[in-house]
Protein backbone atom coordinates (compact mmCIF):
# COMPACT_ATOMS: atom_id res chain seq x y z
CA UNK A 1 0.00 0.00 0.00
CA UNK A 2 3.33 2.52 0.91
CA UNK A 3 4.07 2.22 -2.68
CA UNK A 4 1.27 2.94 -4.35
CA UNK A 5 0.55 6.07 -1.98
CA UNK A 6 4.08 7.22 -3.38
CA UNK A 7 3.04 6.36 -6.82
CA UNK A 8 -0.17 8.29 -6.27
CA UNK A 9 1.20 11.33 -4.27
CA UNK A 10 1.39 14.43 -6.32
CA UNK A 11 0.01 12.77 -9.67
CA UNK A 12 -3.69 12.52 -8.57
CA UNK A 13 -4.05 16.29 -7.37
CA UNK A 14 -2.20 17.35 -10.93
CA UNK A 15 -5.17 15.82 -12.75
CA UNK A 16 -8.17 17.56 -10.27
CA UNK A 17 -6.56 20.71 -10.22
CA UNK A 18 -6.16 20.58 -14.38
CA UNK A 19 -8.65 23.21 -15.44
CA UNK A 20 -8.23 22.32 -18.76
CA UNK A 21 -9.44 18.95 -18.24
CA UNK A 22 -12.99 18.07 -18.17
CA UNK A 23 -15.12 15.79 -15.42
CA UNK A 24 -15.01 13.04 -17.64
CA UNK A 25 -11.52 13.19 -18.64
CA UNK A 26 -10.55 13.64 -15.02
CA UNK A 27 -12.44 10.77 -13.79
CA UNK A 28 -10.78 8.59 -16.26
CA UNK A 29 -6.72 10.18 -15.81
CA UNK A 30 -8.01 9.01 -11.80
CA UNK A 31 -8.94 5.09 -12.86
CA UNK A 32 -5.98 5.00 -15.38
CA UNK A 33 -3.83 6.26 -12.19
CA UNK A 34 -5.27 3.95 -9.62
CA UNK A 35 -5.11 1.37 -12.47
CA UNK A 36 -2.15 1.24 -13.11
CA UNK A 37 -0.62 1.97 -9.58
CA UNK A 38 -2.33 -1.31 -8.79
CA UNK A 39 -1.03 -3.06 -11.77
CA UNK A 40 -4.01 -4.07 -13.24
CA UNK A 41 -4.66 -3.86 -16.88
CA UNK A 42 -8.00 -2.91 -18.39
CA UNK A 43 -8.61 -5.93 -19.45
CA UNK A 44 -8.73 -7.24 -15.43
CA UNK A 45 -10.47 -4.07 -14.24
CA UNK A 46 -13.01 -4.52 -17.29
CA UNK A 47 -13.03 -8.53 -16.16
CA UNK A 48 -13.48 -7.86 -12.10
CA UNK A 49 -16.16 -5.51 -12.27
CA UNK A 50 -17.94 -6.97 -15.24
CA UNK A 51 -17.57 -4.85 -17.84
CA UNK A 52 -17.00 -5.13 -21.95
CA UNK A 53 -13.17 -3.59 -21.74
CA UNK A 54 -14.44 -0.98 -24.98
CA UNK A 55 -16.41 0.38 -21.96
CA UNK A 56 -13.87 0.65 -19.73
CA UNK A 57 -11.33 2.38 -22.47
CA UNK A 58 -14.13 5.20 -23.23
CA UNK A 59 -14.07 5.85 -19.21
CA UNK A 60 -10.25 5.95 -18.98
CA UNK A 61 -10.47 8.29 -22.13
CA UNK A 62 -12.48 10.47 -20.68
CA UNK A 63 -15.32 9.60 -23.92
CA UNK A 64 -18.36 8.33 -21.23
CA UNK A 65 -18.57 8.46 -17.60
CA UNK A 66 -19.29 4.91 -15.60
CA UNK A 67 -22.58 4.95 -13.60
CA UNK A 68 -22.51 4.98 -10.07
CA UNK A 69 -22.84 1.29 -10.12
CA UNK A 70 -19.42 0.56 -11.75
CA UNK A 71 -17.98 3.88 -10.36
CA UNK A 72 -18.53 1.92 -6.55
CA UNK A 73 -17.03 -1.20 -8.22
CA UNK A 74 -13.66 0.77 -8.98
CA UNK A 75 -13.63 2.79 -6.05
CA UNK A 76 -13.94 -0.81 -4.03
CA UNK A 77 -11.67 -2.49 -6.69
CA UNK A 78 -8.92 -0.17 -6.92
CA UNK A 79 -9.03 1.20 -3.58
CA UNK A 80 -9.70 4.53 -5.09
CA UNK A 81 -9.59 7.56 -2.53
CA UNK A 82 -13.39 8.87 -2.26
CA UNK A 83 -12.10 12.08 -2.03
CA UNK A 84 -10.33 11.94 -5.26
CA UNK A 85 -13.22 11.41 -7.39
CA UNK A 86 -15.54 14.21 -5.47
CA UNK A 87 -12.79 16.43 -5.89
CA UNK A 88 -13.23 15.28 -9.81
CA UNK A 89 -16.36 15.92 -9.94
CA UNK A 90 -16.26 20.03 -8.94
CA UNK A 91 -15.46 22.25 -11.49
């Protein structure tokens, strides 16, 4: 867990703070982040939470947002900080 917190620290507040970046494409920069700081391809994440992985790759693009269904799944999957995606979600 140490190491992925280090992996995580400074990266994940980069992509909130991005005003550039929209909600969509900052929820997926987060689950591409948490992704891969847990070393999970999308093909797993797309496999765990039961997903088609085309789905996945337009959330991680930032193309469609997941539901709050799959969202939970993530956040539960990838450990995702709750705070992190609020935080995406203001603009």
């Amino acid at each position: 867990m140490k190491n992925k917190e280090l992996l995580l620290s400074g990266e994940i507040e980069k992509i909130i703070e991005d005003k550039n970046k929209t909600t969509n494409s900052k929820i997926g920069s987060v689950l591409k982040a948490y992704r891969i700081a847990n070393e999970l391809s999308q093909q797993a994440v797309s496999d765990k939470i039961g997903i088609n992985i085309r789905t996945y790759q337009k959330w991680e693009a930032g193309n469609q947002i997941p539901n709050a269904r799959d969202l939970f799944k993530m956040i539960k999957l990838l450990e995702i900080d709750i705070e992190h995606v609020e935080k995406a979600f203001e603009e």
